[in-house]
PDB file of N, CA and C in Angstrom:
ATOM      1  N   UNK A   1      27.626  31.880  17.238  1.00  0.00           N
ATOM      2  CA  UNK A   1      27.386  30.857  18.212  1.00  0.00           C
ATOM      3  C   UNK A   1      26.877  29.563  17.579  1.00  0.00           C
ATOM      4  N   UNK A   2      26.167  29.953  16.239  1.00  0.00           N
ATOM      5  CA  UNK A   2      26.102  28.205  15.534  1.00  0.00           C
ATOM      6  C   UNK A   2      27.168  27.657  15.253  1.00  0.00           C
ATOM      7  N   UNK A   3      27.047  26.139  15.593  1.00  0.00           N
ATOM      8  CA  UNK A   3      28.181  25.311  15.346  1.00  0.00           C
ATOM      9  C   UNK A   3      27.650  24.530  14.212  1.00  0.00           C
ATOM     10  N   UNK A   4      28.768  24.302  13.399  1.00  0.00           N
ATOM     11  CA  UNK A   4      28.387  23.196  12.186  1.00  0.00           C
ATOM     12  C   UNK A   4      28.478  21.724  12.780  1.00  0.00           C
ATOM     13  N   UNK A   5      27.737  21.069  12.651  1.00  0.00           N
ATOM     14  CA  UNK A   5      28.032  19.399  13.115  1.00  0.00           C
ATOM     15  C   UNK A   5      28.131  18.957  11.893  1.00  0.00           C
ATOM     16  N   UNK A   6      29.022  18.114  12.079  1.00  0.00           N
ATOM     17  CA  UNK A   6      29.282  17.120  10.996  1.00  0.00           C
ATOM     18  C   UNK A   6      28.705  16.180  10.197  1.00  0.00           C
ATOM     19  N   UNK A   7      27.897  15.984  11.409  1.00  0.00           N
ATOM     20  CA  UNK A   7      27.026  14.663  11.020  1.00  0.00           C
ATOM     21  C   UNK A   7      26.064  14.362  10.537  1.00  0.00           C
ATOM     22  N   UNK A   8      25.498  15.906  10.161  1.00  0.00           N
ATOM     23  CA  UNK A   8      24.283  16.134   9.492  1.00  0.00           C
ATOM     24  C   UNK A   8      24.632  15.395   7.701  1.00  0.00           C
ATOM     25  N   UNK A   9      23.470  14.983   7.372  1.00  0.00           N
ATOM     26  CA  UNK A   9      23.124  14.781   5.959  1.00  0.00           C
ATOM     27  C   UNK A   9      22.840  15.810   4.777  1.00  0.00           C
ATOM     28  N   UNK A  10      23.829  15.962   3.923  1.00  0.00           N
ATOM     29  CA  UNK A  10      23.389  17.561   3.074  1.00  0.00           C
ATOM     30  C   UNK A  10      22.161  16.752   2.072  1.00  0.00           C
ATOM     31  N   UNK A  11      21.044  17.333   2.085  1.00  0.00           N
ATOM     32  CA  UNK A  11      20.167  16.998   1.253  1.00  0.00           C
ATOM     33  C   UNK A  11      18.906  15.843   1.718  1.00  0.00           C
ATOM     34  N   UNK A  12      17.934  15.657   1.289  1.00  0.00           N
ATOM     35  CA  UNK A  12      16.751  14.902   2.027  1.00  0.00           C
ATOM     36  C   UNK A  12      16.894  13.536   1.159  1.00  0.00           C
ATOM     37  N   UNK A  13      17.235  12.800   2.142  1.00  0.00           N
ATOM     38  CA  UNK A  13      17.122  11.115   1.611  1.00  0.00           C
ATOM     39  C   UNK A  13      16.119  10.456   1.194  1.00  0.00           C
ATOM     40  N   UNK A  14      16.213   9.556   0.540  1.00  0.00           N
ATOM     41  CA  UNK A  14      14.505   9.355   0.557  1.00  0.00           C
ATOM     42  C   UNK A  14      14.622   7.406   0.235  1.00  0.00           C
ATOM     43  N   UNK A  15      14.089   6.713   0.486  1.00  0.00           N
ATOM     44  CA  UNK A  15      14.352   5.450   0.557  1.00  0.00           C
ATOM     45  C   UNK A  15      13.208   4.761  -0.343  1.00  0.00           C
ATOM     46  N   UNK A  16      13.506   4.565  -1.557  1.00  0.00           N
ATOM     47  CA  UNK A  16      12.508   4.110  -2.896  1.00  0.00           C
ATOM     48  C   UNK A  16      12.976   2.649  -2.886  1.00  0.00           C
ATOM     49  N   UNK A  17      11.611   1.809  -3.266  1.00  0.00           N
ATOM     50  CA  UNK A  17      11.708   0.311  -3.666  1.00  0.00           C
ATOM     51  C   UNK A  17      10.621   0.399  -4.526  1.00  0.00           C
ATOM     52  N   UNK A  18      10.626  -0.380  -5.630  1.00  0.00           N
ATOM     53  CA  UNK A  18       9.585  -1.162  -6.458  1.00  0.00           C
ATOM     54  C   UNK A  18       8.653  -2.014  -5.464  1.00  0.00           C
ATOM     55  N   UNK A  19       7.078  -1.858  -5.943  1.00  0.00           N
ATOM     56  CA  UNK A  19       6.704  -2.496  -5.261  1.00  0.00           C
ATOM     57  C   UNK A  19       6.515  -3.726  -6.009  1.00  0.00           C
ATOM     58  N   UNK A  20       5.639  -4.582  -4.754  1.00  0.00           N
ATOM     59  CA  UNK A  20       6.040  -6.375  -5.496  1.00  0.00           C
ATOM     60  C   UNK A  20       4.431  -6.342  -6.498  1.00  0.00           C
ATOM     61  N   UNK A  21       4.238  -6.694  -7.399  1.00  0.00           N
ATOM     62  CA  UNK A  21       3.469  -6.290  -8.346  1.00  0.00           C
ATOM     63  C   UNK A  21       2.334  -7.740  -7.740  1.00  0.00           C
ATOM     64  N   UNK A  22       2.983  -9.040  -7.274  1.00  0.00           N
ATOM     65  CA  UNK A  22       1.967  -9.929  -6.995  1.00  0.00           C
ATOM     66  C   UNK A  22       0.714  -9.768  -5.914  1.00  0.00           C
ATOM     67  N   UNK A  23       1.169  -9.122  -5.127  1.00  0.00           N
ATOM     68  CA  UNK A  23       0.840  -9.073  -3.969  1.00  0.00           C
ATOM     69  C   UNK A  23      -0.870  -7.803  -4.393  1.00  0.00           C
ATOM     70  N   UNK A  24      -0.353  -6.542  -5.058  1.00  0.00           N
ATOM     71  CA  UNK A  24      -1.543  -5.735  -5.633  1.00  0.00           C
ATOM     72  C   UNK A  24      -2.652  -7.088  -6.154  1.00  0.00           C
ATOM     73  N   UNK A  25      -1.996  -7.434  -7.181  1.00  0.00           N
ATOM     74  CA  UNK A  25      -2.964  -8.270  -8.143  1.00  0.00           C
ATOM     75  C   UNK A  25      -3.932  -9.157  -7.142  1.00  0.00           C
ATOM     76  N   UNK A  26      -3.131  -9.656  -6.211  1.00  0.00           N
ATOM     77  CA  UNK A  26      -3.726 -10.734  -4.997  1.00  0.00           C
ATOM     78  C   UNK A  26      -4.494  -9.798  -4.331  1.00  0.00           C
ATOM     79  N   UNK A  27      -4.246  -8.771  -3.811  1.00  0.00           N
ATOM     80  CA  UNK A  27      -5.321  -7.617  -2.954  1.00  0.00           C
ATOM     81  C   UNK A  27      -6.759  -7.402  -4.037  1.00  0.00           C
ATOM     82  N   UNK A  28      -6.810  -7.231  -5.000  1.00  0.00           N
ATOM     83  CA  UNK A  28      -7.715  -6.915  -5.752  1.00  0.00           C
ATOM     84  C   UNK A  28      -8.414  -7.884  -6.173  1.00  0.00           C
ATOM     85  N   UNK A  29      -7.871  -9.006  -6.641  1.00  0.00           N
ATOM     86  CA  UNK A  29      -8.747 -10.456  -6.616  1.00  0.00           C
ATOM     87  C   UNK A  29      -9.538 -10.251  -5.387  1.00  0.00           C
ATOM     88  N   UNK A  30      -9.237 -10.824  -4.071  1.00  0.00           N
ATOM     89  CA  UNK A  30      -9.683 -10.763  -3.004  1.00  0.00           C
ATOM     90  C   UNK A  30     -10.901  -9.560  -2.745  1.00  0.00           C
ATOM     91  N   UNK A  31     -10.815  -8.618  -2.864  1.00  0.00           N
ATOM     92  CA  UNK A  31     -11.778  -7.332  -3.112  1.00  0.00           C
ATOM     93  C   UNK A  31     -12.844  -7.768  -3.792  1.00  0.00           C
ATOM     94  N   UNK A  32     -12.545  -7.894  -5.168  1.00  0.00           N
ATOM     95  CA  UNK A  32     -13.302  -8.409  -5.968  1.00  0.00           C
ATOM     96  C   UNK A  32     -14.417  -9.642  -5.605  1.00  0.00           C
ATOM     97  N   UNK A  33     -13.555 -10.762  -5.363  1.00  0.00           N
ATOM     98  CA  UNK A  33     -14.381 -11.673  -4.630  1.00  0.00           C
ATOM     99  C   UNK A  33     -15.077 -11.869  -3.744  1.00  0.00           C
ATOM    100  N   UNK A  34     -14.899 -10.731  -2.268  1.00  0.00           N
ATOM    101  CA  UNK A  34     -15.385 -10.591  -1.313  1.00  0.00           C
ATOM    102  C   UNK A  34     -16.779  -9.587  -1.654  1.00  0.00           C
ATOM    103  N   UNK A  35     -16.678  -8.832  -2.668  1.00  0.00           N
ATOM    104  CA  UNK A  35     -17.973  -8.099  -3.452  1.00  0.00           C
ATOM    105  C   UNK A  35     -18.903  -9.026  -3.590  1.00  0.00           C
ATOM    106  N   UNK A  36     -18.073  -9.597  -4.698  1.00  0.00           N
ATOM    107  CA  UNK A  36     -18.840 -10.485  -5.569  1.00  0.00           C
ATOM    108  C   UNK A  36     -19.990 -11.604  -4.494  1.00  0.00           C
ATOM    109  N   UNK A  37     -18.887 -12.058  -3.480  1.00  0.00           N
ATOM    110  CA  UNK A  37     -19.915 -12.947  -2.407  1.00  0.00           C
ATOM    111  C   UNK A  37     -20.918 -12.419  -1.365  1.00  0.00           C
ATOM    112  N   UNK A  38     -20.650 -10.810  -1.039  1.00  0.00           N
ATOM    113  CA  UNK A  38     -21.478 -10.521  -0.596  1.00  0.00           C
ATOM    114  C   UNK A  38     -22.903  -9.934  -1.242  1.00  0.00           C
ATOM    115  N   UNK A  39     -22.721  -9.582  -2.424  1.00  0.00           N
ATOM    116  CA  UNK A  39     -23.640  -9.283  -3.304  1.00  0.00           C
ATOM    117  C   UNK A  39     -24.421 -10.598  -4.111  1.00  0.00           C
ATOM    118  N   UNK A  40     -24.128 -11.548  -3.872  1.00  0.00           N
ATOM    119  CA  UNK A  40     -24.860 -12.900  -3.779  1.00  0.00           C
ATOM    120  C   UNK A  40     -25.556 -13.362  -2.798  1.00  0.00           C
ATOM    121  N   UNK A  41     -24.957 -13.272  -1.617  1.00  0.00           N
ATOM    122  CA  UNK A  41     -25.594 -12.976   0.034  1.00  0.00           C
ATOM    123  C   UNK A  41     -26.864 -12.163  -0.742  1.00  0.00           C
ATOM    124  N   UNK A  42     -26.819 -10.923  -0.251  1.00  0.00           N
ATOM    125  CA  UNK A  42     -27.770  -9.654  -0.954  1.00  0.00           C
ATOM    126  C   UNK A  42     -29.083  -9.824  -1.712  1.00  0.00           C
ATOM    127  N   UNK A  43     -28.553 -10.677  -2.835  1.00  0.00           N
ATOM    128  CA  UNK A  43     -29.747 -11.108  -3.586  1.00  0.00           C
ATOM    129  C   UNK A  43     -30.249 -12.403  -3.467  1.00  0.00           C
ATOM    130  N   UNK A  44     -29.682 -13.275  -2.592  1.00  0.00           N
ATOM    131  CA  UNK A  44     -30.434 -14.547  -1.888  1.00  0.00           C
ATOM    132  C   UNK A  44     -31.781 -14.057  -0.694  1.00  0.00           C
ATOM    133  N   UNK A  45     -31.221 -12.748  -0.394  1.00  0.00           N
ATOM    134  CA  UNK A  45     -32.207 -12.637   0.850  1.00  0.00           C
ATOM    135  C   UNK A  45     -32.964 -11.777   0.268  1.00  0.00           C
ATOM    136  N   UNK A  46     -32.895 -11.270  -0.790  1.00  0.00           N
ATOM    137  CA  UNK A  46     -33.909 -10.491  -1.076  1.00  0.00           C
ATOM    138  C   UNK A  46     -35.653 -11.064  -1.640  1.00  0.00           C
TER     139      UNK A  46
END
């Protein structure tokens, strides 16, 4: 009573890209800096 459909995909696809390498570097600056200024905050009020 199983029917084969056709339309199935033999095997699991998988959809890979490089990521954009600027964009990390820019996230982590930002991190960094947002530390850096609040831990200046921090020791002004202390």
């Amino acid at each position: 009573m199983a029917e084969e459909r056709s339309d199935e995909i033999e095997g699991a696809m998988e959809l890979g890209h490089d990521p954009v390498p600027p964009y990390k570097t820019a996230f982590f600056i930002a991190i960094t800096t947002g530390c850096l200024y609040l831990g200046l905050i921090l020791l002004k009020t202390l």
